[in-house]
N, C-alpha and C. Protein backbone atom coordinates (compact mmCIF):
# COMPACT_ATOMS: atom_id res chain seq x y z
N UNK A 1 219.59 20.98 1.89
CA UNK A 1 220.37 22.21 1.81
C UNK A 1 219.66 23.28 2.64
N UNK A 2 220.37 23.40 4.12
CA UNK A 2 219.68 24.75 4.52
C UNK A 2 219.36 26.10 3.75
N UNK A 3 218.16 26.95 3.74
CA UNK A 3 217.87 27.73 3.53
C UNK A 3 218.63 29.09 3.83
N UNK A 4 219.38 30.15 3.39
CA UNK A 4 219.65 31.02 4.00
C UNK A 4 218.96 32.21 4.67
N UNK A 5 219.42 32.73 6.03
CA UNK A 5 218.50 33.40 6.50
C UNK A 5 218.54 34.65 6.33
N UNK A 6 217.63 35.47 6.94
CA UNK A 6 217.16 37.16 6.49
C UNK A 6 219.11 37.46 6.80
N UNK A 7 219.69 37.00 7.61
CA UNK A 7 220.75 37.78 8.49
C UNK A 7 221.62 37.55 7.23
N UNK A 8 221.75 36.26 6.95
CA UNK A 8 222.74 35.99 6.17
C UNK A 8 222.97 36.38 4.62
N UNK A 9 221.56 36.68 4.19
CA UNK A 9 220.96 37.39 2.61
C UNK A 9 221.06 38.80 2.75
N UNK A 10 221.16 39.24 4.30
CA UNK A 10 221.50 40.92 4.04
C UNK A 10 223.50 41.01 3.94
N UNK A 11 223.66 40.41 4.83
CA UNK A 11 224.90 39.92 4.98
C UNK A 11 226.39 39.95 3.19
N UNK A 12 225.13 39.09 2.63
CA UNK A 12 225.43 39.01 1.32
C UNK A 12 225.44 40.14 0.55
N UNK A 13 224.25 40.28 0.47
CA UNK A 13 224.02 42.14 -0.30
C UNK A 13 224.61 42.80 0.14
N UNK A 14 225.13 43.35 1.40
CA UNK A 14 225.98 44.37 1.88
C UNK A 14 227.06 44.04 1.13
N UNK A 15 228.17 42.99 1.84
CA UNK A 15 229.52 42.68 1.75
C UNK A 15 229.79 41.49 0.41
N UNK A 16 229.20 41.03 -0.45
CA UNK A 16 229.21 40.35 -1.41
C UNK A 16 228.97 40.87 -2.96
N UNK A 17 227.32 41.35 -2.85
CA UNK A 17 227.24 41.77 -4.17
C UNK A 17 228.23 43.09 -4.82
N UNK A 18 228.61 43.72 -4.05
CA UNK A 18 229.04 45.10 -4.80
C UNK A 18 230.72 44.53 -5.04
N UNK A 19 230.98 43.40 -4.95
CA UNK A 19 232.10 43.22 -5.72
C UNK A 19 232.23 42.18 -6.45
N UNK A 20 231.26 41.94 -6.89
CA UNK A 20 230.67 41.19 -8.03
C UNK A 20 231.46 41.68 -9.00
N UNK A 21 231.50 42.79 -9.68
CA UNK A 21 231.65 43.38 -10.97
C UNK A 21 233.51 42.99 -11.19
N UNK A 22 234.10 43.74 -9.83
CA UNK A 22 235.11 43.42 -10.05
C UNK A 22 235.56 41.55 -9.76
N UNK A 23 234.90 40.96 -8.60
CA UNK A 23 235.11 39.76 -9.51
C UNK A 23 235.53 38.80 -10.76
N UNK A 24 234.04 39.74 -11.27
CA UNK A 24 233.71 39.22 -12.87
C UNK A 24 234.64 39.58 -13.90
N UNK A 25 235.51 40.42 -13.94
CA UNK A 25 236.71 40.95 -14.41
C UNK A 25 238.15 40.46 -14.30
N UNK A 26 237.73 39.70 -12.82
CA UNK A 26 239.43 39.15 -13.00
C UNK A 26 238.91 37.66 -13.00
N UNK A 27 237.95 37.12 -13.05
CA UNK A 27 237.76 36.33 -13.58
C UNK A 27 237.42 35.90 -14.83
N UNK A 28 237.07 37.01 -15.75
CA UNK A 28 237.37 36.63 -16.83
C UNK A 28 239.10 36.46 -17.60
N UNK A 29 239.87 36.95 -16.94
CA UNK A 29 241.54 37.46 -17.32
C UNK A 29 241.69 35.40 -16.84
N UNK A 30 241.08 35.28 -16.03
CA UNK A 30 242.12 33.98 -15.00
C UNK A 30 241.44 32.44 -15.34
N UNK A 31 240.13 32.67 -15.92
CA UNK A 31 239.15 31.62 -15.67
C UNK A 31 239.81 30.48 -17.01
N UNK A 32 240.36 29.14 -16.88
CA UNK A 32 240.48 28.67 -18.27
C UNK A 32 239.38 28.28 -18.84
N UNK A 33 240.12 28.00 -20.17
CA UNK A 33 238.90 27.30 -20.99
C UNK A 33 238.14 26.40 -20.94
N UNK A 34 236.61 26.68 -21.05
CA UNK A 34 235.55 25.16 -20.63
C UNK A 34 234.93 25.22 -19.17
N UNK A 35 235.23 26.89 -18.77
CA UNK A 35 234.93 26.74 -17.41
C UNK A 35 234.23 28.07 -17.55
N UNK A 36 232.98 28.22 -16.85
CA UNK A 36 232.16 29.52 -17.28
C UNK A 36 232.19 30.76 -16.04
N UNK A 37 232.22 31.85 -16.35
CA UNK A 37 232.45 32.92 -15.38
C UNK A 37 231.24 32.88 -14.28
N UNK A 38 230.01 33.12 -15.15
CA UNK A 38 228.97 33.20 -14.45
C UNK A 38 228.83 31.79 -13.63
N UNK A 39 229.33 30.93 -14.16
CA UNK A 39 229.02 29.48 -13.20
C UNK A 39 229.76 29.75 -11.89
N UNK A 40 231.08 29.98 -12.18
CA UNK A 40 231.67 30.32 -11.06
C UNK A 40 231.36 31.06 -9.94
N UNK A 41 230.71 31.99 -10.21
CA UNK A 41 229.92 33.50 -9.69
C UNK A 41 228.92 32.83 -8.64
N UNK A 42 228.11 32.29 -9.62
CA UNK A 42 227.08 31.12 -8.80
C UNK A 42 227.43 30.95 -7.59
N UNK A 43 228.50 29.43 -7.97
CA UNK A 43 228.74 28.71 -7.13
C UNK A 43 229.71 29.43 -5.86
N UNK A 44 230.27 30.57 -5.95
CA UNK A 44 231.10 31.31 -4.85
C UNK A 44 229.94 31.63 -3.96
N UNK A 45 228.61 32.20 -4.51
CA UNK A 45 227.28 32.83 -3.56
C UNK A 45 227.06 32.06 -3.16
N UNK A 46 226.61 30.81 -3.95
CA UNK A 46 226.66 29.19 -3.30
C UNK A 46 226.66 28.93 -1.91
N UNK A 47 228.41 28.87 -2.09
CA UNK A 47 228.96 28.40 -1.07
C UNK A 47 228.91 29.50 0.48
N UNK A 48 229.29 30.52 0.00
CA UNK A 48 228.57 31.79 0.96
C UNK A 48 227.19 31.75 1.56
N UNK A 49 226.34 31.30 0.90
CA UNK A 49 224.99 31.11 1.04
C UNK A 49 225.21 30.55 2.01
N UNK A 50 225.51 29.09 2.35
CA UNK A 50 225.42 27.78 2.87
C UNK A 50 226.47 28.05 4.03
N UNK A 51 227.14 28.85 4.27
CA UNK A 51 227.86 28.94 5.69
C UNK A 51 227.39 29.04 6.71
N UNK A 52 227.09 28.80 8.26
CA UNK A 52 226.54 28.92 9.42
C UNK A 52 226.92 30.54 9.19
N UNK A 53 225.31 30.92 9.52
CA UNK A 53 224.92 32.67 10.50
C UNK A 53 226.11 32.83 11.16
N UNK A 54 226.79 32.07 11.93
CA UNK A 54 227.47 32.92 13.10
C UNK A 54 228.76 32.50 12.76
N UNK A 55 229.33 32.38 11.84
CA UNK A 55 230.27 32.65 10.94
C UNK A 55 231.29 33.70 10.79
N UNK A 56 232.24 34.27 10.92
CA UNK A 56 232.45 35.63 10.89
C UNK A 56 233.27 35.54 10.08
N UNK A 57 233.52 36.27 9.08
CA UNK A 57 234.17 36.22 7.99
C UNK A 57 234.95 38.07 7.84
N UNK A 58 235.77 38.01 8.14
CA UNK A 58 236.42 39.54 8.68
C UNK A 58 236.92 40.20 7.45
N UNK A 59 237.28 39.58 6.16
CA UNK A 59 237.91 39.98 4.99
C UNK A 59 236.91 39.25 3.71
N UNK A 60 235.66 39.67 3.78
CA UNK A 60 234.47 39.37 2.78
C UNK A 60 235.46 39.38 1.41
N UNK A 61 236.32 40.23 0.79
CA UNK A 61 236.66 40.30 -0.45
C UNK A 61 237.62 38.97 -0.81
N UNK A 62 238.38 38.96 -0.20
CA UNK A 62 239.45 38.17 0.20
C UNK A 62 238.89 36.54 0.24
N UNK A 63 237.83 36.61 1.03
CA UNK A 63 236.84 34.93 1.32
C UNK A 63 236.40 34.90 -0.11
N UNK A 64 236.10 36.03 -0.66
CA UNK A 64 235.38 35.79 -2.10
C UNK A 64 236.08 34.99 -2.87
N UNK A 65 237.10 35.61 -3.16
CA UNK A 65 237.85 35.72 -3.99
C UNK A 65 238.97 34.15 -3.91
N UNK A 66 238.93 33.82 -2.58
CA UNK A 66 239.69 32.49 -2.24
C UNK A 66 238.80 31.84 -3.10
N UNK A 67 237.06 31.46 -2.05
CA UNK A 67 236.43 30.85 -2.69
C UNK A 67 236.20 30.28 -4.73
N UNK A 68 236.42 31.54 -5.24
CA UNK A 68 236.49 31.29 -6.56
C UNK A 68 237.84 30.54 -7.15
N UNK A 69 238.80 30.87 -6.93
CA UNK A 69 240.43 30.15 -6.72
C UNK A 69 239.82 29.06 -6.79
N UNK A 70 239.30 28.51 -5.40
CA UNK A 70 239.38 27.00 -5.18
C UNK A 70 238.12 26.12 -6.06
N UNK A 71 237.64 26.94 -6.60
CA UNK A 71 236.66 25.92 -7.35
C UNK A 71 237.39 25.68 -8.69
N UNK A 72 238.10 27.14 -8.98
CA UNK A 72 239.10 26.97 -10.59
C UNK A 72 239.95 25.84 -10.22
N UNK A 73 240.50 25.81 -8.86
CA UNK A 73 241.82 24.65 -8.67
C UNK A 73 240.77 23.05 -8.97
N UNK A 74 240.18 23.14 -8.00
CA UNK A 74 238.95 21.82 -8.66
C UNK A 74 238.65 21.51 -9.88
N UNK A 75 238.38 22.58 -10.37
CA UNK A 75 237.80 21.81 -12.17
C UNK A 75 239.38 21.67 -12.73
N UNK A 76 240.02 22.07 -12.31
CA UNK A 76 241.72 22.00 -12.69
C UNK A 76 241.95 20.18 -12.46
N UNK A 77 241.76 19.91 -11.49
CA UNK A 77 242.49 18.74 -10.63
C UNK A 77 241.46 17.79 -11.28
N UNK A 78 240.04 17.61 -11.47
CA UNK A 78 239.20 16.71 -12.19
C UNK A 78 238.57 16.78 -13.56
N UNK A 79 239.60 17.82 -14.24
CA UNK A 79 239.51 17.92 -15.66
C UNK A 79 240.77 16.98 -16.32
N UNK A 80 240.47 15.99 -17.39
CA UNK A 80 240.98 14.87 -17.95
C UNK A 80 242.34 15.67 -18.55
N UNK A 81 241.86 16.51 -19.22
CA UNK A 81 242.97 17.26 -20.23
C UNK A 81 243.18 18.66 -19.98
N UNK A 82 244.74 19.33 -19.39
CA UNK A 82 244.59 20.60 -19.27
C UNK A 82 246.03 21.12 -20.21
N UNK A 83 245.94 21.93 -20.31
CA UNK A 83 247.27 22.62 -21.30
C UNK A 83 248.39 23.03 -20.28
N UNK A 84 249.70 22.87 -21.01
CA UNK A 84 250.69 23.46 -19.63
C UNK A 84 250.52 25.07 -19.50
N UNK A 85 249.75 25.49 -20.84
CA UNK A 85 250.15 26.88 -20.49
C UNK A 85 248.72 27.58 -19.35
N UNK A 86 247.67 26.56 -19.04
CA UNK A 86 247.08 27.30 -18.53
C UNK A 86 247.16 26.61 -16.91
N UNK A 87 247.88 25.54 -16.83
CA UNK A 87 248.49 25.03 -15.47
C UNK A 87 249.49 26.10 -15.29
N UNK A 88 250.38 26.89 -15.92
CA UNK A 88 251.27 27.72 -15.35
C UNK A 88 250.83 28.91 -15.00
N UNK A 89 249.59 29.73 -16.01
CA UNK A 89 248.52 31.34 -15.54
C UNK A 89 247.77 30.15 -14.27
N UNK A 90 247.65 29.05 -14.04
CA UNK A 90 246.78 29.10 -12.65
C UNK A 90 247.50 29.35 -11.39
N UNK A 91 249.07 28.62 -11.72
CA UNK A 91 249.99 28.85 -10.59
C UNK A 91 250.35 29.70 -10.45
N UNK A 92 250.23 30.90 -11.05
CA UNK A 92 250.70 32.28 -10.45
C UNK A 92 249.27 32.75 -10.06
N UNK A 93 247.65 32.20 -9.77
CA UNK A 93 247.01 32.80 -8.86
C UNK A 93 247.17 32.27 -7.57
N UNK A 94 248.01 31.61 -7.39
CA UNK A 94 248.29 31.16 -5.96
C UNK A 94 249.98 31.39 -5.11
N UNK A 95 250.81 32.45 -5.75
CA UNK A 95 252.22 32.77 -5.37
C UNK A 95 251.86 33.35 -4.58
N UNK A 96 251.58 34.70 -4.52
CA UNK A 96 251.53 35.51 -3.69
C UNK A 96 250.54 34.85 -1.93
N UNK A 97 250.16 34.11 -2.15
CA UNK A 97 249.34 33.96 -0.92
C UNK A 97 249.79 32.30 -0.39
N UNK A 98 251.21 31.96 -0.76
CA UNK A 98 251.31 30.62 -0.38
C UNK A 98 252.33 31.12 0.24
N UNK A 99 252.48 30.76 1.54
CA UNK A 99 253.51 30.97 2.96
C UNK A 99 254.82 30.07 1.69
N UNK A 100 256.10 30.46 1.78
CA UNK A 100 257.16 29.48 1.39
C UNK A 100 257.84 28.84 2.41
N UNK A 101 256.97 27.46 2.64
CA UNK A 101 257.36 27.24 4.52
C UNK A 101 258.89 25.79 3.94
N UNK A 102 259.52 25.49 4.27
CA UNK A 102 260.36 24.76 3.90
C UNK A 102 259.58 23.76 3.33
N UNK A 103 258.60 22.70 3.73
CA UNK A 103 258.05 21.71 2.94
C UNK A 103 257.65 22.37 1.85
N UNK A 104 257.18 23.35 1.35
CA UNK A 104 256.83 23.64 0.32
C UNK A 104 257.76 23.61 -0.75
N UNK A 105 258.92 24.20 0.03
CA UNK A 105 259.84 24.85 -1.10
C UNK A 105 260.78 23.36 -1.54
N UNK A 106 260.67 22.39 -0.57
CA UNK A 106 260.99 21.12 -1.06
C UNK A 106 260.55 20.35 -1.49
N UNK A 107 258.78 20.71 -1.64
CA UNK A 107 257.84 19.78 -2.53
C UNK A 107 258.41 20.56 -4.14
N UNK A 108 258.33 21.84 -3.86
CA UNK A 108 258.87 22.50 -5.42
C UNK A 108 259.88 22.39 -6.24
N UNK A 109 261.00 21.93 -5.04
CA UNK A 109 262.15 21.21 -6.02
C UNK A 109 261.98 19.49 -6.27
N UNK A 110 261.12 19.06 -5.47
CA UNK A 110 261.16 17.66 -6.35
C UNK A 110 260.46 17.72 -7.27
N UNK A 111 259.67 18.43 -7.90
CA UNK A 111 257.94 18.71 -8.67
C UNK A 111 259.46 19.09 -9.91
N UNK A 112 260.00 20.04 -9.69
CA UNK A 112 261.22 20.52 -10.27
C UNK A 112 261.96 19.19 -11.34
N UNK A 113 262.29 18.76 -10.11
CA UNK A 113 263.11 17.42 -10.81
C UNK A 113 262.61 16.49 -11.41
N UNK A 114 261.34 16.38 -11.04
CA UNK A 114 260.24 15.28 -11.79
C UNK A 114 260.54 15.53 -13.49
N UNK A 115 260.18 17.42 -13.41
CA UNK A 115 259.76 17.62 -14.75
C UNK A 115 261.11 17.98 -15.47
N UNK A 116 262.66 17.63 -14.96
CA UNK A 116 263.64 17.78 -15.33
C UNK A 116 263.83 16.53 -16.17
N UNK A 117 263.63 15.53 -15.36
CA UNK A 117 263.93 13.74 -15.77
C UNK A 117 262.96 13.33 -16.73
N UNK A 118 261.64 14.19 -16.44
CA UNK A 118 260.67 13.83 -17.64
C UNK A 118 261.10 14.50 -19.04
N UNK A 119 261.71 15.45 -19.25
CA UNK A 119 262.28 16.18 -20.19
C UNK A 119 263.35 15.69 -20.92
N UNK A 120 264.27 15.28 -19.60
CA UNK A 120 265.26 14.45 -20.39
C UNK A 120 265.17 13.19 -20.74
N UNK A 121 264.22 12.66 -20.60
CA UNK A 121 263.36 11.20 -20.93
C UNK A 121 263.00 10.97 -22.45
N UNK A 122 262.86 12.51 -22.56
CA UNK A 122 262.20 12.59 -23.99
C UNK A 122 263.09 12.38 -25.22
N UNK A 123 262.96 12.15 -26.73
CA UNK A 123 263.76 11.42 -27.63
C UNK A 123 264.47 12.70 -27.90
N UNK A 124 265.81 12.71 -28.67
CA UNK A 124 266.68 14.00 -28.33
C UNK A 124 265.83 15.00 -29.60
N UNK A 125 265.00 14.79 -30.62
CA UNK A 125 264.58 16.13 -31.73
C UNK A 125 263.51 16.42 -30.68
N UNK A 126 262.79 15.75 -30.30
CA UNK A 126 261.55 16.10 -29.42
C UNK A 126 261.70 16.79 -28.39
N UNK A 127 262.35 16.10 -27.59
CA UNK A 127 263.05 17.38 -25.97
C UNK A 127 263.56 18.52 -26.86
N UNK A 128 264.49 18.81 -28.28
CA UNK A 128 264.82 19.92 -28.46
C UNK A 128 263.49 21.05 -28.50
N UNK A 129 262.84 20.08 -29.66
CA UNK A 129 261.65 20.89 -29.97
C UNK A 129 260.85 22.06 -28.98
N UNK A 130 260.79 21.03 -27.93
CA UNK A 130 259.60 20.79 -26.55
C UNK A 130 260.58 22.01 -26.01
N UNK A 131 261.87 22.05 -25.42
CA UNK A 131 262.67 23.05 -25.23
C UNK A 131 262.42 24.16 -25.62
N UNK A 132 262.69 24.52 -26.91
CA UNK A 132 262.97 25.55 -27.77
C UNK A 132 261.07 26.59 -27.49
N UNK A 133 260.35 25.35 -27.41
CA UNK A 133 258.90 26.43 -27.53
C UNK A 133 258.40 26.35 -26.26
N UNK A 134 258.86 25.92 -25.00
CA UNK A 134 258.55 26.13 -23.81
C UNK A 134 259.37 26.84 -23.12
N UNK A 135 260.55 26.85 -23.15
CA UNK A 135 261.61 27.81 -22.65
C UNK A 135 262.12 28.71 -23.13
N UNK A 136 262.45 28.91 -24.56
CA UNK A 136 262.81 29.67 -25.22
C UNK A 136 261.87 30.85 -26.12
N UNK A 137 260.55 29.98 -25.72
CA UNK A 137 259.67 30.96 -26.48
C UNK A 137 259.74 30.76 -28.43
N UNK A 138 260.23 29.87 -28.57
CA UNK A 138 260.14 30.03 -30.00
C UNK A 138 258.70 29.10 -30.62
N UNK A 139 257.94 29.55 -31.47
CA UNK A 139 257.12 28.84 -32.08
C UNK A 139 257.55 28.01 -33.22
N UNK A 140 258.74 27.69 -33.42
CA UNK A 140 258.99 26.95 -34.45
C UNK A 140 260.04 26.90 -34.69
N UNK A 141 260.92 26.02 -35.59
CA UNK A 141 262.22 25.81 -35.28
C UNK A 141 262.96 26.55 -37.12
N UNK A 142 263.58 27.21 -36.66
CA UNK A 142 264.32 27.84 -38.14
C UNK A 142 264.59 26.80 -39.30
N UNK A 143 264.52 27.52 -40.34
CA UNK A 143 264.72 26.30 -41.47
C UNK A 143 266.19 26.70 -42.04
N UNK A 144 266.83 25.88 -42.15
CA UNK A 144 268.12 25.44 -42.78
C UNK A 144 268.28 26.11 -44.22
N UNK A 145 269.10 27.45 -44.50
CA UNK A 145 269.47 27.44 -46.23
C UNK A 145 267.96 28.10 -46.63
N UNK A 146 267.11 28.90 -45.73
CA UNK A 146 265.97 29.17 -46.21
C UNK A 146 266.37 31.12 -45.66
């Protein structure tokens, strides 16, 4: 692992540390569960650390801030078990900055239909259930004569 140099450790302190704090703030709002803030923090300097000197990086906040994204999308993609509700707060840190280029928007309607056919796959009290507290927002299903 190269060492980083004087250029690249001032580099850091200038344009890195002083937005640390706010970092650490929206990463605590975004970070799921089982995944640690400060680890993250780390590993973003990390990876900053370890870039070639002559590097130019024109939007330091912005590189930060990708950088941390993509390590959350990682422990996302090689974590065994994730919840839908925190697969759906991860996909809205990535709307705003994804071009909607036609392949996309046609990977989104088959991803769409996948989870249409998987729904309707399901046994008919169960898809209601699964319905009612994923779409409808209800935590529970009304009781009858009560």
């Amino acid at each position: 692992m190269p060492i980083a140099s004087t250029e690249r450790a001032r580099w850091l302190a200038t344009n890195i540390l002083p937005l640390e704090p706010q970092l650490r703030s929206w990463l605590r709002r975004v970070t799921p569960p089982g995944l640690e803030v400060d680890d993250l923090i780390q590993e973003s300097y990390a990876k900053l650390a370890n870039l070639p000197a002559d590097s130019q990086i024109v939007h330091p906040k912005a590189y930060l801030f990708q950088i941390a994204k993509r390590l959350i999308s990682a422990y996302i993609r090689h974590s065994t078990v994730i919840s839908i509700e925190t697969m759906a707060e991860t996909a809205q840190l990535f709307v705003s900055e994804v071009a909607f280029t036609p392949e996309r928007i046609l990977s989104g309607r088959q991803e769409l239909e996948r989870l249409y056919d998987a729904i309707a796959r399901l046994p008919g009290p169960c898809r209601t259930v699964f319905v009612m507290r994923k779409f409808d927002d209800m935590d529970r299903v009304p009781q009858r004569g009560v």
